[in-house]
N, C-alpha and C. Protein backbone atom coordinates (compact mmCIF):
# COMPACT_ATOMS: atom_id res chain seq x y z
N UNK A 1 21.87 -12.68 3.55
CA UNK A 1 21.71 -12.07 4.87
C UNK A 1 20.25 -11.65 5.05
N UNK A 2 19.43 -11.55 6.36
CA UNK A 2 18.29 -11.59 6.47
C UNK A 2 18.56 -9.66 6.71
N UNK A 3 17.11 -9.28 6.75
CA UNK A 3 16.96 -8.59 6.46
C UNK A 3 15.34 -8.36 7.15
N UNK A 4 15.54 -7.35 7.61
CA UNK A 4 13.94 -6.51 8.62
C UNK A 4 14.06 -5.16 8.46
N UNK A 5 12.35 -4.79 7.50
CA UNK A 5 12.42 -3.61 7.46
C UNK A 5 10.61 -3.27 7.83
N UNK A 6 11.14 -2.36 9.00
CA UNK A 6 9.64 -1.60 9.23
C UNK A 6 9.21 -0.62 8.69
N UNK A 7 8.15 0.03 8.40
CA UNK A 7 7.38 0.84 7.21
C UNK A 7 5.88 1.16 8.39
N UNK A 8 5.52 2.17 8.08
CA UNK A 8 4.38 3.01 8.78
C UNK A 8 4.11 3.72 9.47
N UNK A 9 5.30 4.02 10.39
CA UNK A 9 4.98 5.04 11.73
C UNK A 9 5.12 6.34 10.94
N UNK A 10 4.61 7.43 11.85
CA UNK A 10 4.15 8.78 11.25
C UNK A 10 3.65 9.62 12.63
N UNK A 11 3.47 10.62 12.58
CA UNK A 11 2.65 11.27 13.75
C UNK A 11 1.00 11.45 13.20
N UNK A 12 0.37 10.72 14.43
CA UNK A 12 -1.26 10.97 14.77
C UNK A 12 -1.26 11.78 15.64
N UNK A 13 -2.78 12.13 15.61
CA UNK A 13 -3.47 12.64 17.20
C UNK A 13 -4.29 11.44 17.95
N UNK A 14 -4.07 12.19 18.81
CA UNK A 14 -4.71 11.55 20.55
C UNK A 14 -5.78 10.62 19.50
N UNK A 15 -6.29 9.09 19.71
CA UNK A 15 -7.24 8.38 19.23
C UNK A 15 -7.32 7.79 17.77
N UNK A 16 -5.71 8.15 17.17
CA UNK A 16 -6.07 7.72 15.81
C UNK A 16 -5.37 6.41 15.51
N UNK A 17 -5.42 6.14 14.27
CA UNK A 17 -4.67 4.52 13.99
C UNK A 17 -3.46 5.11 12.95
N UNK A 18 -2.86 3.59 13.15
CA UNK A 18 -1.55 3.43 12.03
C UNK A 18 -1.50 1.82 11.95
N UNK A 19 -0.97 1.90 11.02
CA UNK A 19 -0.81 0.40 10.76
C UNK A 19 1.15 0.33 10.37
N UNK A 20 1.60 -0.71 11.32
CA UNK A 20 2.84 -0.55 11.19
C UNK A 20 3.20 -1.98 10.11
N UNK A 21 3.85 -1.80 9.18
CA UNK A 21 4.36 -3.22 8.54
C UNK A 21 5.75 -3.71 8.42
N UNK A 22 6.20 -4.77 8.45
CA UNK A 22 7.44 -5.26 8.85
C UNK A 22 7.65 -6.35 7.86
N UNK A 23 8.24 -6.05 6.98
CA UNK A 23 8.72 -7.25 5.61
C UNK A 23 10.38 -7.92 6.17
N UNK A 24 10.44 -9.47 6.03
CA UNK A 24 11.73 -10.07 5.98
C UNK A 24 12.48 -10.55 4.64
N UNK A 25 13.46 -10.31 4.44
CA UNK A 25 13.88 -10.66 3.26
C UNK A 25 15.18 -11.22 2.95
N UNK A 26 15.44 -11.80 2.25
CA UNK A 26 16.99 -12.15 2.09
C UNK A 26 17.22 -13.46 1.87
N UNK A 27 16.84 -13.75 0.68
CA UNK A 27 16.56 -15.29 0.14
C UNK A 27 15.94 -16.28 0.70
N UNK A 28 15.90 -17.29 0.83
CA UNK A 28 15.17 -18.41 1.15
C UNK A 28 14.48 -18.53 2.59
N UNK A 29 13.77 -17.39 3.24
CA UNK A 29 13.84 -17.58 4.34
C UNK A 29 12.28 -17.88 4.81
N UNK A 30 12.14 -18.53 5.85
CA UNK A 30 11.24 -19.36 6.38
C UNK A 30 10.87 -18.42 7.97
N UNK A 31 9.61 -17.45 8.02
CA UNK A 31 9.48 -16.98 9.00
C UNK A 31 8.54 -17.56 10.32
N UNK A 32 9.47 -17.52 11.54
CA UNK A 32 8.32 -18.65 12.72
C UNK A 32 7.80 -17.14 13.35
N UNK A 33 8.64 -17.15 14.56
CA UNK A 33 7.58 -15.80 15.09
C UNK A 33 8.50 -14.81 14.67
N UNK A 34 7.02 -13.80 14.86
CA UNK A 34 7.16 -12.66 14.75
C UNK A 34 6.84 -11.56 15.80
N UNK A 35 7.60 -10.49 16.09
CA UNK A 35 6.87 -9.59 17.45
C UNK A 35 7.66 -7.86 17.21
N UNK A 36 6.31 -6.73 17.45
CA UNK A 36 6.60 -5.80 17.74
C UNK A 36 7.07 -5.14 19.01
N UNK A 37 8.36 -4.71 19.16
CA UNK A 37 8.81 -4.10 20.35
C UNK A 37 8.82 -2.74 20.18
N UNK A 38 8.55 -1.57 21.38
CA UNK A 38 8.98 -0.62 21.31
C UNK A 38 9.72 0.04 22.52
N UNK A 39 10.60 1.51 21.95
CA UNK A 39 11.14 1.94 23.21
C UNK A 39 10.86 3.25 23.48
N UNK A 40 10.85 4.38 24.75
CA UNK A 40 11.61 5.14 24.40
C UNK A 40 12.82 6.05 25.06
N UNK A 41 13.24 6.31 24.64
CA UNK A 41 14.42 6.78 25.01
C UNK A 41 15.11 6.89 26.61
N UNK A 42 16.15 6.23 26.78
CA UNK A 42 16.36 6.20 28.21
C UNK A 42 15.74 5.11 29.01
N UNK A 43 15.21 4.24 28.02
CA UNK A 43 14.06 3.34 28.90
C UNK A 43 14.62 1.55 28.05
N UNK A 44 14.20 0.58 28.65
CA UNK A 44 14.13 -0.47 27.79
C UNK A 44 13.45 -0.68 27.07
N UNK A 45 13.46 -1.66 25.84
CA UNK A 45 12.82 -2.24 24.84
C UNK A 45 11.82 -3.25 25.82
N UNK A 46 10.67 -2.74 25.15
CA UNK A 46 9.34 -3.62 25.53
C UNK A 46 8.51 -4.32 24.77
N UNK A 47 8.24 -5.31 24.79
CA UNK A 47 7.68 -6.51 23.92
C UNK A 47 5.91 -5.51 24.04
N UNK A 48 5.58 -5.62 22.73
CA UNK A 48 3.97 -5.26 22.36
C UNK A 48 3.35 -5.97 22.16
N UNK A 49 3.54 -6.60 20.95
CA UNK A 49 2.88 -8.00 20.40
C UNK A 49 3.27 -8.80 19.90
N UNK A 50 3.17 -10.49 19.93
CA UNK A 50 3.82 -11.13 19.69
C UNK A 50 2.64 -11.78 18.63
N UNK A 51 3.05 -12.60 17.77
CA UNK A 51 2.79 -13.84 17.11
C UNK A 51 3.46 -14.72 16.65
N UNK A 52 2.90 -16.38 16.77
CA UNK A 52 3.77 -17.34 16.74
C UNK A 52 3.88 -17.70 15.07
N UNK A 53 3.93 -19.19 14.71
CA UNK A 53 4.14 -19.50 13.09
C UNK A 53 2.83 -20.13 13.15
N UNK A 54 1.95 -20.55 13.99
CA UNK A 54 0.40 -21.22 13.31
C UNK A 54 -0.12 -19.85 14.46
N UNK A 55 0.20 -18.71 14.36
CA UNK A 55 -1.15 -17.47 14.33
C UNK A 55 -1.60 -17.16 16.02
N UNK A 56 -0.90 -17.94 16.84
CA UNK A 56 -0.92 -17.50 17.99
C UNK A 56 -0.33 -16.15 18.33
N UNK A 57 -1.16 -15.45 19.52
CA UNK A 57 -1.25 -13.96 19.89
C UNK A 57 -0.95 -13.67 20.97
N UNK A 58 -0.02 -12.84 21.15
CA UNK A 58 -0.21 -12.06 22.69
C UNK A 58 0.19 -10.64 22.86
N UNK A 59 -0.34 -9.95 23.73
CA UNK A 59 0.10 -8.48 23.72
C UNK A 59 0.29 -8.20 25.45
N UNK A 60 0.54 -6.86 25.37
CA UNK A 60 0.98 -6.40 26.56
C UNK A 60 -0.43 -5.83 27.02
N UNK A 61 -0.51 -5.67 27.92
CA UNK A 61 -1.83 -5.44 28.80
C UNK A 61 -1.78 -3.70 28.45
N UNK A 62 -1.29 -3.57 28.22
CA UNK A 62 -1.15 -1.57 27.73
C UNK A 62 -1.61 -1.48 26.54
N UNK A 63 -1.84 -2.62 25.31
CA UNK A 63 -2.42 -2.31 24.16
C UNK A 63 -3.79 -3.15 23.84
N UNK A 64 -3.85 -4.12 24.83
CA UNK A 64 -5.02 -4.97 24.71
C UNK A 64 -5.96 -4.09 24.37
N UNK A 65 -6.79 -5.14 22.88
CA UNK A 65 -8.03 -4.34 22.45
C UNK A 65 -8.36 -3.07 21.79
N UNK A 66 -6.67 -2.57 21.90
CA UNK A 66 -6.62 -1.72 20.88
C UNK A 66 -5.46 -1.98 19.79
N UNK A 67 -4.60 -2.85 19.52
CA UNK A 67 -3.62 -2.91 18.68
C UNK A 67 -3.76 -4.71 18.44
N UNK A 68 -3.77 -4.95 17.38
CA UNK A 68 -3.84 -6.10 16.38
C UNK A 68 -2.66 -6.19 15.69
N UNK A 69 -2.08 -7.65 15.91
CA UNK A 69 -0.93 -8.31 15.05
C UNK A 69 -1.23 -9.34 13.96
N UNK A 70 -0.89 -9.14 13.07
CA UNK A 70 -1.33 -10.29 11.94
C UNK A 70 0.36 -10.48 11.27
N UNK A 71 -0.39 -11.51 10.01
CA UNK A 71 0.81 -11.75 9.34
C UNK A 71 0.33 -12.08 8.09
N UNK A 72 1.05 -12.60 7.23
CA UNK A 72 0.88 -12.63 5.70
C UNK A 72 2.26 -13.27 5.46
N UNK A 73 2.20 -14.81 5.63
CA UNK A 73 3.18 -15.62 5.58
C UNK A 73 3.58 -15.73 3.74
N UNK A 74 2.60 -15.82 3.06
CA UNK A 74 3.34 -15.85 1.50
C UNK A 74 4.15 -13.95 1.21
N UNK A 75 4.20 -13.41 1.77
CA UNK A 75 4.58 -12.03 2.17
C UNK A 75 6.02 -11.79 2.93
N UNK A 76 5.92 -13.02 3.79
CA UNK A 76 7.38 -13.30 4.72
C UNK A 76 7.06 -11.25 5.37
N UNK A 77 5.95 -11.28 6.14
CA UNK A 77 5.59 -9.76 6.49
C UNK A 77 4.50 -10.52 7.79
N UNK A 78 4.63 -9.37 8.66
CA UNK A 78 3.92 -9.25 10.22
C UNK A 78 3.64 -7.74 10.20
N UNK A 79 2.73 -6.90 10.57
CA UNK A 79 1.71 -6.07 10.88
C UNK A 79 1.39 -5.95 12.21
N UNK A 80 1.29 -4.78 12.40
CA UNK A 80 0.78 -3.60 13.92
C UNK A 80 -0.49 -2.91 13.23
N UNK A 81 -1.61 -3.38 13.67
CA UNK A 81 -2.94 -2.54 13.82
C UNK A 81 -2.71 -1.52 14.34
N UNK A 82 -3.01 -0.14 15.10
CA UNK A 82 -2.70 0.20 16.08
C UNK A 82 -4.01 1.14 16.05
N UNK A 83 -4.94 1.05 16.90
CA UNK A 83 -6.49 1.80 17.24
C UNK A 83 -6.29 2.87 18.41
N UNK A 84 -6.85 3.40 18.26
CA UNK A 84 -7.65 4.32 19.70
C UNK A 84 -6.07 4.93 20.18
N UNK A 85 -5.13 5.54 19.49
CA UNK A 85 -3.69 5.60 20.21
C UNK A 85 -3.46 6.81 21.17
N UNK A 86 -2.61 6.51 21.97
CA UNK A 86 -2.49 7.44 23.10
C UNK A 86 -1.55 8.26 23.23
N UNK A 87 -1.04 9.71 23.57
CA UNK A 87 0.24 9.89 23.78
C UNK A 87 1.11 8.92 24.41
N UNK A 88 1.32 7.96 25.40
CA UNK A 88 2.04 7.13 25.77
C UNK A 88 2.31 5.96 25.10
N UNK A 89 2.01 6.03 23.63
CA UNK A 89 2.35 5.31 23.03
C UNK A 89 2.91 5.62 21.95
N UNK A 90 3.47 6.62 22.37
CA UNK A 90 5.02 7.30 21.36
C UNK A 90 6.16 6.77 21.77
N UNK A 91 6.74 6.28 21.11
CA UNK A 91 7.96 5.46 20.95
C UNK A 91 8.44 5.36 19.30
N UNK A 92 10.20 4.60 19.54
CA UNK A 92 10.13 3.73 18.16
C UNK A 92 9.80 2.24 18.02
N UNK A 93 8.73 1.94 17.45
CA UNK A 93 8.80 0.54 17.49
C UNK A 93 9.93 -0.07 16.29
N UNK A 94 9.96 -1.20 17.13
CA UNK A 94 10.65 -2.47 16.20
C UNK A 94 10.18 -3.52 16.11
N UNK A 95 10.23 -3.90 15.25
CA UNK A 95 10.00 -5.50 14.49
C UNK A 95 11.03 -6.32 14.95
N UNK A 96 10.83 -7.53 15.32
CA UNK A 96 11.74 -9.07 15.69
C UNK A 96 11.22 -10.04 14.84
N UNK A 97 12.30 -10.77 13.50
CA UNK A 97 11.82 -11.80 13.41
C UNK A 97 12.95 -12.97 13.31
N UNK A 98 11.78 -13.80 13.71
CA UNK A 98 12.69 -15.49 14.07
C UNK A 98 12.51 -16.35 13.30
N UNK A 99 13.57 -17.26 12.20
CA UNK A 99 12.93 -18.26 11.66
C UNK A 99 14.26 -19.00 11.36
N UNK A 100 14.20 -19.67 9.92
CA UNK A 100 15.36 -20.45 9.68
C UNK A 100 15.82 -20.06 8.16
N UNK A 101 16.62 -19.60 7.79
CA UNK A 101 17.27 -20.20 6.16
C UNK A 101 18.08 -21.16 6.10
N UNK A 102 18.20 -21.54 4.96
CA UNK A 102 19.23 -23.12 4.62
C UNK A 102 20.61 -23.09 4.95
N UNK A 103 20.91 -21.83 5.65
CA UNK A 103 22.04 -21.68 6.63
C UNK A 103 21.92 -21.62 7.76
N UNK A 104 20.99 -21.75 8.31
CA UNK A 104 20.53 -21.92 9.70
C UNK A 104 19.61 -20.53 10.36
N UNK A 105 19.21 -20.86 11.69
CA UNK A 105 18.18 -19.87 12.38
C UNK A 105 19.01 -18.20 12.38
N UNK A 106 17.31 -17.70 12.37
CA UNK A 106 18.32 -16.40 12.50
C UNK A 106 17.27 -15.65 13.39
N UNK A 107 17.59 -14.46 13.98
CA UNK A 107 16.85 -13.51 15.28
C UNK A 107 17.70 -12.38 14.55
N UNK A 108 16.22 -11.44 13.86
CA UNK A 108 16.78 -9.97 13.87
C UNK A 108 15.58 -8.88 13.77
N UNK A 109 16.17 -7.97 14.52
CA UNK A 109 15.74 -7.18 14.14
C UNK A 109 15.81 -5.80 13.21
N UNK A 110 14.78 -5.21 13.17
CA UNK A 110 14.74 -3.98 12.17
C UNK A 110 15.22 -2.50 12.96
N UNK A 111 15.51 -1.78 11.83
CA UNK A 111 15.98 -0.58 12.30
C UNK A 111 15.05 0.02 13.51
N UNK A 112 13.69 0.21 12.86
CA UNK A 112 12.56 0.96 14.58
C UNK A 112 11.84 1.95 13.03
N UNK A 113 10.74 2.20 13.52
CA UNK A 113 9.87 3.08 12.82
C UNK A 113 9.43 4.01 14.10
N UNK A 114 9.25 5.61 13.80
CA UNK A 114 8.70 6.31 15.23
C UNK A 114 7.36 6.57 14.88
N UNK A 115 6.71 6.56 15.93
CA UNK A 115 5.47 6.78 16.22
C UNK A 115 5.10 7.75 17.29
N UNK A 116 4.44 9.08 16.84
CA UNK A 116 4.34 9.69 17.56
C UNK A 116 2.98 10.11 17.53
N UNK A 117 2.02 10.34 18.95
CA UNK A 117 0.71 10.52 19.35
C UNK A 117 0.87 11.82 19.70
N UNK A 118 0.32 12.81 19.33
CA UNK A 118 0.25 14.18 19.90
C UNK A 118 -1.32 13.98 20.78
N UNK A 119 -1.13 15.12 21.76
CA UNK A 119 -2.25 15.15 22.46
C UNK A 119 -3.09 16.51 22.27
């Protein structure tokens, strides 16, 4: 069974960083994309950043230039930079990942890590 676990959120102040990390696991598995969502409460889940399986990028116009997605494919792991942070960017994020094992595709996500910006 696949398996998503996020690791890093914590409380900052107004302007600081975190780096969020997101490991997949659960035998043989082959990761394509990967993407951080967050929510909060009372509200929908919102796509942050995405990356594809050859390293393509996209983010939401609310983090552009300040939050960086990478990956570390021998790691089966995807990463949240997160710079310059704002109170409105307290939420829990979550990790999504998409790929295949030798039982076929799978879409999951992780529990949520919180992140909280004091001002």
């Amino acid at each position: 069974q696949v398996q998503v676990v996020e690791s890093g959120g914590g409380l900052v102040q107004n302007g600081g960083s975190l780096t969020l990390s997101c490991v997949v696991s659960g035998g043989d598995t082959t990761l394509n994309n990967g993407g951080w969502y967050r929510q909060v409460p009372g509200n929908q889940r919102d796509s942050v950043a995405l990356i594809t399986s050859i390293g393509t990028t996209s983010y939401a116009d609310s983090v552009k230039g300040r939050f960086t997605i990478s990956r570390d494919n021998a790691k089966n792991s995807v990463y949240l930079r997160m710079d310059n942070l704002k109170p409105e960017d307290t939420a829990v994020y979550y990790c999504n990942a998409r790929g295949f094992t030798p039982r076929g595709p799978f879409n999951t996500w992780g529990q949520g890590t919180q992140v909280t910006v004091s001002s």
